[in-house]
Protein backbone atom coordinates (compact mmCIF):
# COMPACT_ATOMS: atom_id res chain seq x y z
CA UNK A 1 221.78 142.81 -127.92
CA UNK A 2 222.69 143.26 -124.08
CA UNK A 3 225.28 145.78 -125.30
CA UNK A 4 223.13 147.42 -126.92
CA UNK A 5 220.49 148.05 -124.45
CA UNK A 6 222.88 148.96 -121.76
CA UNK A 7 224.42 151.61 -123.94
CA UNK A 8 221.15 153.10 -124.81
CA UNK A 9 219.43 152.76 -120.87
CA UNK A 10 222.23 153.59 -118.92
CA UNK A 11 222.83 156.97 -120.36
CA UNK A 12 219.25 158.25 -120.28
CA UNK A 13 218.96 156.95 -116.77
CA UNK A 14 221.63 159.11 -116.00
CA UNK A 15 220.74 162.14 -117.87
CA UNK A 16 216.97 161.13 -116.30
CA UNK A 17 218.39 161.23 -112.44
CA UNK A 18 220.87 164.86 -113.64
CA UNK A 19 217.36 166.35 -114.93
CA UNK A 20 215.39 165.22 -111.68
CA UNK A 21 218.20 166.66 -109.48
CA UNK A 22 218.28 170.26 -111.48
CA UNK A 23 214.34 170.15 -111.49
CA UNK A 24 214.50 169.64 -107.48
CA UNK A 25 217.26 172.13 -106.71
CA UNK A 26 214.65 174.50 -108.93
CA UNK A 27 211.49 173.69 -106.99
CA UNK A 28 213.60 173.67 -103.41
CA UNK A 29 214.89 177.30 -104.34
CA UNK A 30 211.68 178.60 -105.65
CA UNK A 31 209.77 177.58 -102.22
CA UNK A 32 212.44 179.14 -100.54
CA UNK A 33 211.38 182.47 -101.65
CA UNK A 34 207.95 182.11 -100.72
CA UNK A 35 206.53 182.72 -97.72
CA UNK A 36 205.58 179.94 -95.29
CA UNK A 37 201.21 179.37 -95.63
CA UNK A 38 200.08 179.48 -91.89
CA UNK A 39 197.72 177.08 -91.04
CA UNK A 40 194.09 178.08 -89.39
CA UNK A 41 195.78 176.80 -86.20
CA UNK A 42 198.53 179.07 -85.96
CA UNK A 43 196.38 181.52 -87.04
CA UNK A 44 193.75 180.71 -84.28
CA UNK A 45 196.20 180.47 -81.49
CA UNK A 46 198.17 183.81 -82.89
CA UNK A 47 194.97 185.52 -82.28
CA UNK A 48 194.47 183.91 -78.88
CA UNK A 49 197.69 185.21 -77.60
CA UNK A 50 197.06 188.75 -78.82
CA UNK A 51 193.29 188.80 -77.28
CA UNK A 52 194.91 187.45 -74.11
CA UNK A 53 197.76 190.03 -74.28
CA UNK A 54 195.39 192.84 -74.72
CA UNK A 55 192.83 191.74 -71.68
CA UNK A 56 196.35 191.49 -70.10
CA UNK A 57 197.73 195.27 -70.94
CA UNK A 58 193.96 196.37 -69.73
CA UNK A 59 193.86 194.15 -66.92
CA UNK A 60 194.06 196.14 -63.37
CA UNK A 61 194.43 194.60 -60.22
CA UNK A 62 191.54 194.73 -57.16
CA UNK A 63 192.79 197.24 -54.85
CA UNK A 64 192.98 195.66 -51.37
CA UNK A 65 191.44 197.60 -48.75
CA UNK A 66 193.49 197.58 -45.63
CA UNK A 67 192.50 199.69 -42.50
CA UNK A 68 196.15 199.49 -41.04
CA UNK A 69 194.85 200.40 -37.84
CA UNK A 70 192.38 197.88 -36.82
CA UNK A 71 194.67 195.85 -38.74
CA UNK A 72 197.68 196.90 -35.40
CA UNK A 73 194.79 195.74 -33.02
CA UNK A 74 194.30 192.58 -33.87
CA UNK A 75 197.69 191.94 -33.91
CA UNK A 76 197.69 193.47 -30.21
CA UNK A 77 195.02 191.89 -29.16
CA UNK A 78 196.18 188.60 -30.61
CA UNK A 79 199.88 188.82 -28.60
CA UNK A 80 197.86 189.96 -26.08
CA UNK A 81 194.41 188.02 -25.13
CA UNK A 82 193.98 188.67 -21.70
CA UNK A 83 193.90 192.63 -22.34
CA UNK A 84 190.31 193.97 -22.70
CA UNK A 85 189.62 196.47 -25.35
């Protein structure tokens, strides 16, 4: 009877694990083709980074305002303090 039952179960668990392998491979290679779902995260942040990169492209920096000349007297005036104006 043990006979039997081992020559009946231990060929359809083989041909059971061949099938689940081939289905696998299958599945594995169709998902492949597919392209990747993004997640509302990565979409949120991918958004983020293109607002930032646009205020970014836009963005213009203060223009400093520099009177060079008074700018030369101070410095004089700081080398030298005893000097009057």
């Amino acid at each position: 009877m043990y006979k039997i039952f081992m020559l009946i179960a231990l060929p359809a668990l083989v041909i059971g694990w061949i099938a689940y392998v081939l289905w696998e491979r299958k599945m594995r290679e169709e998902e492949k083709k597919l392209p990747k779902p993004e997640s509302q995260r990565l979409k949120k942040t991918k958004s983020e980074i293109s607002d930032w990169a646009q205020k970014m492209a836009a963005y213009e920096p203060p223009k400093i305002k520099r009177k060079y000349e008074d700018e030369e007297d101070e410095d004089q005036q700081q080398d030298n303090p005893d000097k009057p104006e």
